[in-house]
Every structure is written in C-alpha cells, then in structure tokens.
Protein backbone atom coordinates (compact mmCIF):
# COMPACT_ATOMS: atom_id res chain seq x y z
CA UNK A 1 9.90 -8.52 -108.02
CA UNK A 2 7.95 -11.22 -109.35
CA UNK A 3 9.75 -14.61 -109.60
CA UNK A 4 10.12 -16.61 -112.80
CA UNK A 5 7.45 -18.25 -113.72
CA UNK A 6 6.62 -21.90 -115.97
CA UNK A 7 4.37 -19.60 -118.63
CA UNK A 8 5.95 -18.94 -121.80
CA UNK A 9 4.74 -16.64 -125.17
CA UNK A 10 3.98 -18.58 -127.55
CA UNK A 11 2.28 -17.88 -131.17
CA UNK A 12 -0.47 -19.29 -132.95
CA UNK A 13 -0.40 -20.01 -136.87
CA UNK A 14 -3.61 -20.69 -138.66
CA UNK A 15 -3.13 -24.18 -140.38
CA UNK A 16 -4.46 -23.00 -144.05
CA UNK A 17 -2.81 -19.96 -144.71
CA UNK A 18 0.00 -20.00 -142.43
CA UNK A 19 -0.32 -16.60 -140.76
CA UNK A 20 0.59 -16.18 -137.56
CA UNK A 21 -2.75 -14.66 -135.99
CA UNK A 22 -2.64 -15.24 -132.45
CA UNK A 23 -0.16 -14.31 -129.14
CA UNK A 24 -1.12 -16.34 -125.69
CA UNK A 25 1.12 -17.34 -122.99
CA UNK A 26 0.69 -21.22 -121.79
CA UNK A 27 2.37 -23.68 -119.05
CA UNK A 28 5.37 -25.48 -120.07
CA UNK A 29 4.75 -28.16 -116.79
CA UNK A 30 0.31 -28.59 -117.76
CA UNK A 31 0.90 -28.83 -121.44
CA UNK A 32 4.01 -30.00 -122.71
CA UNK A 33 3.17 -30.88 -126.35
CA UNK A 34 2.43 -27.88 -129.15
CA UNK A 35 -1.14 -26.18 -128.63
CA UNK A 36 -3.86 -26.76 -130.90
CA UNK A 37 -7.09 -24.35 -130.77
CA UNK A 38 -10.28 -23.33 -133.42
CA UNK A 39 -9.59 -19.92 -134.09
CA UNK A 40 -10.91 -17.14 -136.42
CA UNK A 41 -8.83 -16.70 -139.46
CA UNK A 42 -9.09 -13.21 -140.23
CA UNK A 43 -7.06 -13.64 -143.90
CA UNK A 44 -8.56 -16.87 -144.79
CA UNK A 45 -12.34 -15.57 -143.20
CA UNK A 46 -13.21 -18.39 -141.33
CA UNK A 47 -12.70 -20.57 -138.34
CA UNK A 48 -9.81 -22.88 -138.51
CA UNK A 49 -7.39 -24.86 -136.68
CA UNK A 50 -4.15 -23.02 -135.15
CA UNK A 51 -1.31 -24.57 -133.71
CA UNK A 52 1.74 -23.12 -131.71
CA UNK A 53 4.40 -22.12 -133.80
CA UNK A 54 7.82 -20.97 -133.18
C-alpha cells in the first residue's frame, strides 16, 4: 500500500459568484497559505480569480 502522503483535496471557489468550480489536490509542506489561480468561470462566463475554499 501506498504510504500517506503531504497532498491534500482541496476546492476552488470562483471569487465573483462564489461557486465552487474546481477540485485539485496540492502540498501542505510547498504551499502552506490558501491557493489562488485564474480560472474559467463557467456560471459567471469568464476568467476569474479562484481561491481554495473549505
């Protein structure tokens, strides 16, 4: 079996509209602080900014 690793789920939420859009998995130990990426907004129909949400 694989052992535990530092990468954890995390969701993205589009900054405008609030939706949650996005799943990824990141590195707790390389990136402590909440993710922030451009993303396409399908609801709102554009690129915006999404940041990790609960």
């Amino acid at each position: 079996m694989a052992a535990n690793g530092k990468r954890v789920k995390i969701t993205l939420a589009c900054t405008e509209c609030k939706q949650r859009n996005y799943n990824t998995m990141k590195n707790k130990q390389n990136t402590p602080d909440r993710l922030e990426m451009n993303k396409y907004c399908r609801f709102c129909r554009k690129h915006t900014l999404h940041r990790e949400s609960k």
